[in-house]
PDB file of N, CA and C in Angstrom:
ATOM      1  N   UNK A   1     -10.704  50.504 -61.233  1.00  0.00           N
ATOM      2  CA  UNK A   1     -11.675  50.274 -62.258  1.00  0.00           C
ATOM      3  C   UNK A   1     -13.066  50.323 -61.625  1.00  0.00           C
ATOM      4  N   UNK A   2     -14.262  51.001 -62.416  1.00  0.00           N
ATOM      5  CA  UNK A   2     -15.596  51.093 -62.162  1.00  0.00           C
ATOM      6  C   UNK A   2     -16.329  49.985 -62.642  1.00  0.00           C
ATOM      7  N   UNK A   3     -16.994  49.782 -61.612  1.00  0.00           N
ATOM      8  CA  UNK A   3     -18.267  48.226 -62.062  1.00  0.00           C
ATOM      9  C   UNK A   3     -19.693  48.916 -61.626  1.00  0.00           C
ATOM     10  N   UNK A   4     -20.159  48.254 -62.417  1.00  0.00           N
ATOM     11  CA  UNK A   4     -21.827  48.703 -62.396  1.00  0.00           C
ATOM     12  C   UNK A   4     -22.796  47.884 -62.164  1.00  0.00           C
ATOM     13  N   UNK A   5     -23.439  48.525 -61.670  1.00  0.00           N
ATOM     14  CA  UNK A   5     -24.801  46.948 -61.617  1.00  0.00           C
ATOM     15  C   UNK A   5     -26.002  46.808 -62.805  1.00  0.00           C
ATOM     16  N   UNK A   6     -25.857  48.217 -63.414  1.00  0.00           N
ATOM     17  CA  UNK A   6     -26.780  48.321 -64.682  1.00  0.00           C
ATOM     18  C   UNK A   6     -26.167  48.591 -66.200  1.00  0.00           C
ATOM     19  N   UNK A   7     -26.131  48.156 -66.748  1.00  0.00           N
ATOM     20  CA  UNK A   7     -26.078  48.864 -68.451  1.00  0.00           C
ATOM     21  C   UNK A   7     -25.881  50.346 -68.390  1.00  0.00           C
ATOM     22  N   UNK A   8     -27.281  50.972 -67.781  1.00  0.00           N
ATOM     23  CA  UNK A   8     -27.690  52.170 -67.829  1.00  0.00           C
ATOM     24  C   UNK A   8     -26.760  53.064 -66.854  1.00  0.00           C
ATOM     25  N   UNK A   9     -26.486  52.563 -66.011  1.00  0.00           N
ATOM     26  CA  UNK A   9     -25.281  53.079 -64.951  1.00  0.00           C
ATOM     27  C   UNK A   9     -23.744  53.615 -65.839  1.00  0.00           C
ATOM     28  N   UNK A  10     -23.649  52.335 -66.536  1.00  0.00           N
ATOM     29  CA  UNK A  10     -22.200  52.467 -67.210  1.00  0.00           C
ATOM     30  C   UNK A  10     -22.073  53.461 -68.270  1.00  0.00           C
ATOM     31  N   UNK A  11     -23.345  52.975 -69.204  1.00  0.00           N
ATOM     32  CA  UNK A  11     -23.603  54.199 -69.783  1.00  0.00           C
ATOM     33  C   UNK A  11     -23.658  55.613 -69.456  1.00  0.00           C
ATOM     34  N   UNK A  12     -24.506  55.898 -68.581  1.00  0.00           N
ATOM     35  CA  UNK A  12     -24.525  57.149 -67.985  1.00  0.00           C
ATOM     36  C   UNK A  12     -22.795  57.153 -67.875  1.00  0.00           C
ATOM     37  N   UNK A  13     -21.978  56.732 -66.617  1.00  0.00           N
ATOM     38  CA  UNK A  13     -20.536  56.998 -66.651  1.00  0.00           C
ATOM     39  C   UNK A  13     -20.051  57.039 -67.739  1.00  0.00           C
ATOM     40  N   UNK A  14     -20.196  56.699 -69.001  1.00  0.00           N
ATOM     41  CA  UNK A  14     -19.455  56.864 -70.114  1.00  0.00           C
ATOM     42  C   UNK A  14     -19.888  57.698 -70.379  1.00  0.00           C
ATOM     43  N   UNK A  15     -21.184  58.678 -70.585  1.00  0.00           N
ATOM     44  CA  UNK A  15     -21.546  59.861 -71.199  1.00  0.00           C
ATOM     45  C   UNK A  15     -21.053  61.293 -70.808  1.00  0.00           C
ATOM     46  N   UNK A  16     -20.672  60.600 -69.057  1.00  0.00           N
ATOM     47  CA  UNK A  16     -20.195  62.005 -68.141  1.00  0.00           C
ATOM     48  C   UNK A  16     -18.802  62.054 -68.897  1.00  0.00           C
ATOM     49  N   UNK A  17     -17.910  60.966 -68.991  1.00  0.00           N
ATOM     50  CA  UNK A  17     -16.584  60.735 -69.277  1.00  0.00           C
ATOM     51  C   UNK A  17     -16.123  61.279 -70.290  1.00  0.00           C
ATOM     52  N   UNK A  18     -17.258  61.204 -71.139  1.00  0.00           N
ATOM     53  CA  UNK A  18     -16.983  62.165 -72.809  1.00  0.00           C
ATOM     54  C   UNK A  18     -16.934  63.106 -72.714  1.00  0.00           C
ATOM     55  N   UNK A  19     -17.889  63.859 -71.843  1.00  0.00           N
ATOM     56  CA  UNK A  19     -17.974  65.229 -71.649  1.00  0.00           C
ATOM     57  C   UNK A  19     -16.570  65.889 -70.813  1.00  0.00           C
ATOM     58  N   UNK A  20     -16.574  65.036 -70.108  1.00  0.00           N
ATOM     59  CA  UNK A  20     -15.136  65.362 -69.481  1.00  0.00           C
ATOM     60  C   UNK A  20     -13.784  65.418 -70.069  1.00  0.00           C
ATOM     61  N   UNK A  21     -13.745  64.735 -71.412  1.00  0.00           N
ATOM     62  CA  UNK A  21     -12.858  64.973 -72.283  1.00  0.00           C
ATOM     63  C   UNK A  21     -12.935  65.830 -72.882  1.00  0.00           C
ATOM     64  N   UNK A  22     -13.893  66.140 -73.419  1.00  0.00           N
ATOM     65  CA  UNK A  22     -14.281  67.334 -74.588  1.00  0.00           C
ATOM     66  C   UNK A  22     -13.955  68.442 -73.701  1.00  0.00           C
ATOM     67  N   UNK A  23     -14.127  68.403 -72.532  1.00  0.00           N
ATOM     68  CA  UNK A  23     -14.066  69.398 -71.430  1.00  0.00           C
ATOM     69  C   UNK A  23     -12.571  70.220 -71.102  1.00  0.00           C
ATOM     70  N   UNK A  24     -11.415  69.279 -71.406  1.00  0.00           N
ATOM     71  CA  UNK A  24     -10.265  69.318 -71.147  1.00  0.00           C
ATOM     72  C   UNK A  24      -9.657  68.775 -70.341  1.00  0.00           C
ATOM     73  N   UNK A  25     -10.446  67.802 -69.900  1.00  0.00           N
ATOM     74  CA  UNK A  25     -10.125  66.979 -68.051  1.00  0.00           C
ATOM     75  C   UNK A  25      -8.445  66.511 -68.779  1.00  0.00           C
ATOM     76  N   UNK A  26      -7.855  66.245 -67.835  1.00  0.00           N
ATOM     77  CA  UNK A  26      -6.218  65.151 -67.933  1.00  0.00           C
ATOM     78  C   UNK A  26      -6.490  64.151 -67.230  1.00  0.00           C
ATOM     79  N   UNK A  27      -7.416  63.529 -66.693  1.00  0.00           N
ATOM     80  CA  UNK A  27      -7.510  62.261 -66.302  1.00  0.00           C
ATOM     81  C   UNK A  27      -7.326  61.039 -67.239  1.00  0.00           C
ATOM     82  N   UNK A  28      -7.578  61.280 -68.441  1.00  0.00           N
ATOM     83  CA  UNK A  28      -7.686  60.000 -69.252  1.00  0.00           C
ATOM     84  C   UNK A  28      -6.386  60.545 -70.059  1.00  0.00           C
ATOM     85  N   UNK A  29      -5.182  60.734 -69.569  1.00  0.00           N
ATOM     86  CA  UNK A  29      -4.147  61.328 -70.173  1.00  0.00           C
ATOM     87  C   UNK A  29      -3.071  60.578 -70.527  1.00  0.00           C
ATOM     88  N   UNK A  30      -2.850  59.670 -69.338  1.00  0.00           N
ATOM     89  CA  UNK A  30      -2.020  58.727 -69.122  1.00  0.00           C
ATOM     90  C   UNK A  30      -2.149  57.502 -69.916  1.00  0.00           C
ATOM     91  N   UNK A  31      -1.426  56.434 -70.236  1.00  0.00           N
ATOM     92  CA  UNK A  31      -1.780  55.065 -70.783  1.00  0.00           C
ATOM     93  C   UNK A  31      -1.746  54.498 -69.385  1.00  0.00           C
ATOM     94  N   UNK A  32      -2.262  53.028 -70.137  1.00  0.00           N
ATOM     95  CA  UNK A  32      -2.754  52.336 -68.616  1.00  0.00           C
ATOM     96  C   UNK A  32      -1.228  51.761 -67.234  1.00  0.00           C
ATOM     97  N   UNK A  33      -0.280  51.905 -68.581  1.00  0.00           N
ATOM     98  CA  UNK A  33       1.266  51.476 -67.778  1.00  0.00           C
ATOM     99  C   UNK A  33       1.558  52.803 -67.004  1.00  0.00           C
ATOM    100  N   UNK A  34       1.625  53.877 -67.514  1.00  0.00           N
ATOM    101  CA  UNK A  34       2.088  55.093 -66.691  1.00  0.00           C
ATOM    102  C   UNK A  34       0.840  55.213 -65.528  1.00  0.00           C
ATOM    103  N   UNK A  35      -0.439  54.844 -65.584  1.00  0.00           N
ATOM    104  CA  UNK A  35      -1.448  55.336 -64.993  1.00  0.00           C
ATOM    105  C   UNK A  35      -0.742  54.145 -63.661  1.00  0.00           C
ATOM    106  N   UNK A  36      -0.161  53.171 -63.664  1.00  0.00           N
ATOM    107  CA  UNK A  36       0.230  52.162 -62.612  1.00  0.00           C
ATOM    108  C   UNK A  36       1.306  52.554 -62.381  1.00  0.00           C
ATOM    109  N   UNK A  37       2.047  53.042 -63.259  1.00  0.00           N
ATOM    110  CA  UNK A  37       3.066  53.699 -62.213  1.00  0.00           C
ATOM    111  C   UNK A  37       3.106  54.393 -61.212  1.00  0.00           C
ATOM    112  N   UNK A  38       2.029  55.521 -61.964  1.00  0.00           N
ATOM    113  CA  UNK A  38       1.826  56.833 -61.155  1.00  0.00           C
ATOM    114  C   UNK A  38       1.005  56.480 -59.274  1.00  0.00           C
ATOM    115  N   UNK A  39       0.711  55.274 -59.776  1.00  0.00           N
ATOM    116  CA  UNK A  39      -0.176  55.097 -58.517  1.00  0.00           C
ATOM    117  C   UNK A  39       0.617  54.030 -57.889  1.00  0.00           C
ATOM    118  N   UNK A  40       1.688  53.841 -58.239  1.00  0.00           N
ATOM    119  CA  UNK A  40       2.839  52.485 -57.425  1.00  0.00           C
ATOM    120  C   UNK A  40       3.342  54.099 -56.764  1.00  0.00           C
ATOM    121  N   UNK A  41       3.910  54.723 -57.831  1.00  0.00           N
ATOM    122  CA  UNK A  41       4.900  56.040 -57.069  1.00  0.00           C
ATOM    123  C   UNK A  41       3.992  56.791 -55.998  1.00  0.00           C
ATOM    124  N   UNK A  42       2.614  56.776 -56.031  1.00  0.00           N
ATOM    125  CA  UNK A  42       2.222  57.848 -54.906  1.00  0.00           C
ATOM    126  C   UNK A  42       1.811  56.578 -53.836  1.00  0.00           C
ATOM    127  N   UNK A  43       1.863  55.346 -54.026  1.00  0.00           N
ATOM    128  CA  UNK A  43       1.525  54.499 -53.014  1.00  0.00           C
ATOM    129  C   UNK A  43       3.178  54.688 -51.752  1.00  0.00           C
ATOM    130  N   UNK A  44       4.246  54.343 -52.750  1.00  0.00           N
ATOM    131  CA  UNK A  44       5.664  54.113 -51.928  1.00  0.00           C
ATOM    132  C   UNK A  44       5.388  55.856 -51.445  1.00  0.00           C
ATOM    133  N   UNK A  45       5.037  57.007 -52.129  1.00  0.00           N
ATOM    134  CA  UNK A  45       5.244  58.390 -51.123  1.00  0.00           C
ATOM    135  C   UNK A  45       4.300  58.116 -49.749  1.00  0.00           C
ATOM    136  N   UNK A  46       3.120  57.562 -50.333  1.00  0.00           N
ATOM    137  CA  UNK A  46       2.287  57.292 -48.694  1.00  0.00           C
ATOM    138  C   UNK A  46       3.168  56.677 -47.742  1.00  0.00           C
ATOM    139  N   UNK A  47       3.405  55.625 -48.336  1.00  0.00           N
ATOM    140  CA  UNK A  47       4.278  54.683 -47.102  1.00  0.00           C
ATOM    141  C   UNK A  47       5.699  55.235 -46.332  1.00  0.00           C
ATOM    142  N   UNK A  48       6.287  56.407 -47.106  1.00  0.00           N
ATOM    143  CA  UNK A  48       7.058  57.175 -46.707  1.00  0.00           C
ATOM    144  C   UNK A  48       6.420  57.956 -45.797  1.00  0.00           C
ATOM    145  N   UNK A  49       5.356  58.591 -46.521  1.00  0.00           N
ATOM    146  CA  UNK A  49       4.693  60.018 -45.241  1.00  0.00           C
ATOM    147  C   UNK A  49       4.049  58.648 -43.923  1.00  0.00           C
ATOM    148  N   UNK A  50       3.978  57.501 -43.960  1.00  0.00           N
ATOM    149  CA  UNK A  50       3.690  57.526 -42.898  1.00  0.00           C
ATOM    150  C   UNK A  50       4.548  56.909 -41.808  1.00  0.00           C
ATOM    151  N   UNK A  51       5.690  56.454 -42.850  1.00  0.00           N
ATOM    152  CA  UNK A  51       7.105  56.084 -42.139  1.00  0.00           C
ATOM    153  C   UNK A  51       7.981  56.671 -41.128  1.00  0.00           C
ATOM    154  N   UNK A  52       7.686  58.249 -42.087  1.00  0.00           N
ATOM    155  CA  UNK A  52       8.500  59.260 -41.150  1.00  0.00           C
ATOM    156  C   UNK A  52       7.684  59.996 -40.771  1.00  0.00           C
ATOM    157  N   UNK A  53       6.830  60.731 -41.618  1.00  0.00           N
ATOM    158  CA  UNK A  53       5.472  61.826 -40.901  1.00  0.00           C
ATOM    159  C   UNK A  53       5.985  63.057 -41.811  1.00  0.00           C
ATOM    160  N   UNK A  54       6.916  62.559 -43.053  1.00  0.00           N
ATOM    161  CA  UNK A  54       7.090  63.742 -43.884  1.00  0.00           C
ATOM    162  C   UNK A  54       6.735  63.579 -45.302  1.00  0.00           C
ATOM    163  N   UNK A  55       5.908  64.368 -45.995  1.00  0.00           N
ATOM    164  CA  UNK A  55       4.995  64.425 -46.756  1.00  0.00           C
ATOM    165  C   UNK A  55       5.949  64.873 -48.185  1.00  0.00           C
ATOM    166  N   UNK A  56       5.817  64.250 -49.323  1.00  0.00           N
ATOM    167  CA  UNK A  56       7.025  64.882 -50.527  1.00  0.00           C
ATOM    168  C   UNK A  56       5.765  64.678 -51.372  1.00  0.00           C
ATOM    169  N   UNK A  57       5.435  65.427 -52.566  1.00  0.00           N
ATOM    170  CA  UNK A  57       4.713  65.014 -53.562  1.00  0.00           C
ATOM    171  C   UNK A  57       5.443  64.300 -55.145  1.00  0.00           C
ATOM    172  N   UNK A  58       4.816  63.968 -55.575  1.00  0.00           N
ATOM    173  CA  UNK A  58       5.461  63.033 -56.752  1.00  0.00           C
ATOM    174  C   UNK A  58       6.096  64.394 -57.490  1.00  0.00           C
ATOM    175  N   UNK A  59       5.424  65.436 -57.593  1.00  0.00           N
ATOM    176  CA  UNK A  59       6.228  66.009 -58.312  1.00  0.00           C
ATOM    177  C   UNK A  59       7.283  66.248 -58.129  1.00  0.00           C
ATOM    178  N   UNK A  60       7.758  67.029 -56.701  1.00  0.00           N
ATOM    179  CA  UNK A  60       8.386  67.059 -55.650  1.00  0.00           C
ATOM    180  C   UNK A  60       9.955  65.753 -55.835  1.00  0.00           C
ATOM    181  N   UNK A  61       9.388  64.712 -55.842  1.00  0.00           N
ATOM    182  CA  UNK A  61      10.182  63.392 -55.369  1.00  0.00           C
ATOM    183  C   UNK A  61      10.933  63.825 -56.686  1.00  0.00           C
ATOM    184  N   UNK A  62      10.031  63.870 -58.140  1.00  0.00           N
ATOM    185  CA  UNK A  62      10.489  63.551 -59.229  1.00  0.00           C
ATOM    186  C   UNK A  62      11.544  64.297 -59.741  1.00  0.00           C
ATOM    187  N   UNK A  63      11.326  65.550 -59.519  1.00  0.00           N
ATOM    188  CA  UNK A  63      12.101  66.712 -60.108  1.00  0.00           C
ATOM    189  C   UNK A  63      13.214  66.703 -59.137  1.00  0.00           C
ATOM    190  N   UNK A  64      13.567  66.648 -57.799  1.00  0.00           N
ATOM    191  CA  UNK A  64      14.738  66.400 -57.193  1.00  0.00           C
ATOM    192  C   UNK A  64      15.361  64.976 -57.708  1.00  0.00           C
ATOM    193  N   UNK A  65      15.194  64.057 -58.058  1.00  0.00           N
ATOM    194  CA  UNK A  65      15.635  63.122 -58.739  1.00  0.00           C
ATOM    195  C   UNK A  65      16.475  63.163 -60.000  1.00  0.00           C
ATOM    196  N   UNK A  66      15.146  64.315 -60.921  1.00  0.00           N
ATOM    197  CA  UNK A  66      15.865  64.614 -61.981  1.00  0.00           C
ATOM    198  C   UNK A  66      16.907  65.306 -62.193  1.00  0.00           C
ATOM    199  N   UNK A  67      17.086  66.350 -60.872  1.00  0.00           N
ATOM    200  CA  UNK A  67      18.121  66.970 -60.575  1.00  0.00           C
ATOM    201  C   UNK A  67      18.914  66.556 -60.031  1.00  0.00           C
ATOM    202  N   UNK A  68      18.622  65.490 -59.099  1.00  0.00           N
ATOM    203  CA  UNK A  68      20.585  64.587 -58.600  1.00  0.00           C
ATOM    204  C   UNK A  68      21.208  63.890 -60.017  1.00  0.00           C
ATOM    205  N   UNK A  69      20.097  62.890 -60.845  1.00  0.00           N
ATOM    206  CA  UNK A  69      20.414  62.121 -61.948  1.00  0.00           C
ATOM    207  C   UNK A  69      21.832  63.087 -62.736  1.00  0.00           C
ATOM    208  N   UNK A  70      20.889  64.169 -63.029  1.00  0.00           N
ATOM    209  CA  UNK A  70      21.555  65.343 -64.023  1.00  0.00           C
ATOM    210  C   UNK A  70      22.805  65.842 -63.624  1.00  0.00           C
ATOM    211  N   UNK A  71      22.956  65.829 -62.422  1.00  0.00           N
ATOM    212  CA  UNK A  71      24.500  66.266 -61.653  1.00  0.00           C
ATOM    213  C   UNK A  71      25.197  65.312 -61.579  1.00  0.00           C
ATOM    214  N   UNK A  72      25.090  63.965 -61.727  1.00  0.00           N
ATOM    215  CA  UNK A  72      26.016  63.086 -61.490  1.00  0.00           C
ATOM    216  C   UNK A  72      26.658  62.521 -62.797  1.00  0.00           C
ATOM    217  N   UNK A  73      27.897  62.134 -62.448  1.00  0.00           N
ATOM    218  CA  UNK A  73      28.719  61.570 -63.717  1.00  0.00           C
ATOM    219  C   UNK A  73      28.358  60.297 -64.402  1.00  0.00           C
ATOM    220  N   UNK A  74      27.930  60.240 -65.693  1.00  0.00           N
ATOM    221  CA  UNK A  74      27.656  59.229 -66.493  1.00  0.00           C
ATOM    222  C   UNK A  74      28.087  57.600 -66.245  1.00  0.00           C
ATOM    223  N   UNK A  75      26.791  57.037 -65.808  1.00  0.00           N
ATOM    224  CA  UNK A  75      27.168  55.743 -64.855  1.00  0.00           C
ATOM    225  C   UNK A  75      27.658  55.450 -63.613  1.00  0.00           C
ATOM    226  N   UNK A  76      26.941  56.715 -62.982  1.00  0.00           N
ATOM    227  CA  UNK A  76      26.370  56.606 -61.569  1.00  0.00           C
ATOM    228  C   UNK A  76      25.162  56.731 -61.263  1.00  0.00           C
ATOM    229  N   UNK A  77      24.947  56.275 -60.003  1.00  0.00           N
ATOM    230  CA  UNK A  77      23.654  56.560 -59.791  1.00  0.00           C
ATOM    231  C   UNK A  77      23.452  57.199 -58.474  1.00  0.00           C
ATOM    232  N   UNK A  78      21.876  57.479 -58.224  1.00  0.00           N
ATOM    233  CA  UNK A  78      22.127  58.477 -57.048  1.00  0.00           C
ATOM    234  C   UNK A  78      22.300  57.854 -55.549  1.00  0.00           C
ATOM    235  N   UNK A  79      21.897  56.434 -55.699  1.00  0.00           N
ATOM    236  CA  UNK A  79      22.161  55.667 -54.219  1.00  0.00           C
ATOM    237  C   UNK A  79      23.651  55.267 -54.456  1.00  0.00           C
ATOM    238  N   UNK A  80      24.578  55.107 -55.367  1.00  0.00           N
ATOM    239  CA  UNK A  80      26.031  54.891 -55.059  1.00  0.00           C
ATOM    240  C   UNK A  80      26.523  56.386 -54.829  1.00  0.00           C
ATOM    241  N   UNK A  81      26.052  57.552 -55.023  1.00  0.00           N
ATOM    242  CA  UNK A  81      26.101  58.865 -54.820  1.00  0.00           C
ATOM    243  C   UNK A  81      26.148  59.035 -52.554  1.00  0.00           C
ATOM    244  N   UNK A  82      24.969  58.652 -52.481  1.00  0.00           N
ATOM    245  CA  UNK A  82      24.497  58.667 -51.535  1.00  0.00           C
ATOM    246  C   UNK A  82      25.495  57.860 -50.214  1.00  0.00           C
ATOM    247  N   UNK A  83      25.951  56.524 -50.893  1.00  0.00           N
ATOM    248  CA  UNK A  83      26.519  55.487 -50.388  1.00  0.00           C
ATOM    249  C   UNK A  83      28.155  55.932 -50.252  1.00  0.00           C
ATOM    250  N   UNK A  84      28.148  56.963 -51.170  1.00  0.00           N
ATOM    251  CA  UNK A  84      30.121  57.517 -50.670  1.00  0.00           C
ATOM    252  C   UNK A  84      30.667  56.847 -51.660  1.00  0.00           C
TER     253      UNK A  84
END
């Protein structure tokens, strides 16, 4: 979240922000629950890339996920998959 020290500051940031919508930006795309997700999920990928030194992107993480989920039999999951 942005803090300001002026009225006129915030304002100004809100005027750029409009424009940036009207613009087509996807930043303000998310609701505020997915917007914390999204930034819990790329926090745990950091802590991975610096765990091992190998780099996955969320998209990356997500879509192989969606693809073990999708292969496995109804009421499994992919760490009892994993686990044998």
């Amino acid at each position: 979240m942005e803090t300001f020290e002026t009225y006129s500051e915030a304002k100004a940031r809100a005027e750029k922000k409009v424009k940036e919508i009207a613009n087509g930006s996807h930043e303000v795309v998310l609701s505020a629950r997915q917007s914390l997700d999204a930034l819990a999920a790329l926090e745990r990928l950091n802590k991975f890339h610096a765990d091992t030194g190998r780099h996955v992107s969320l998209l990356r993480a997500l879509s192989q996920f969606v693809e073990i989920e999708t292969k496995l039999p109804a009421g499994h999951t992919a760490m009892e998959a994993v686990a044998g």
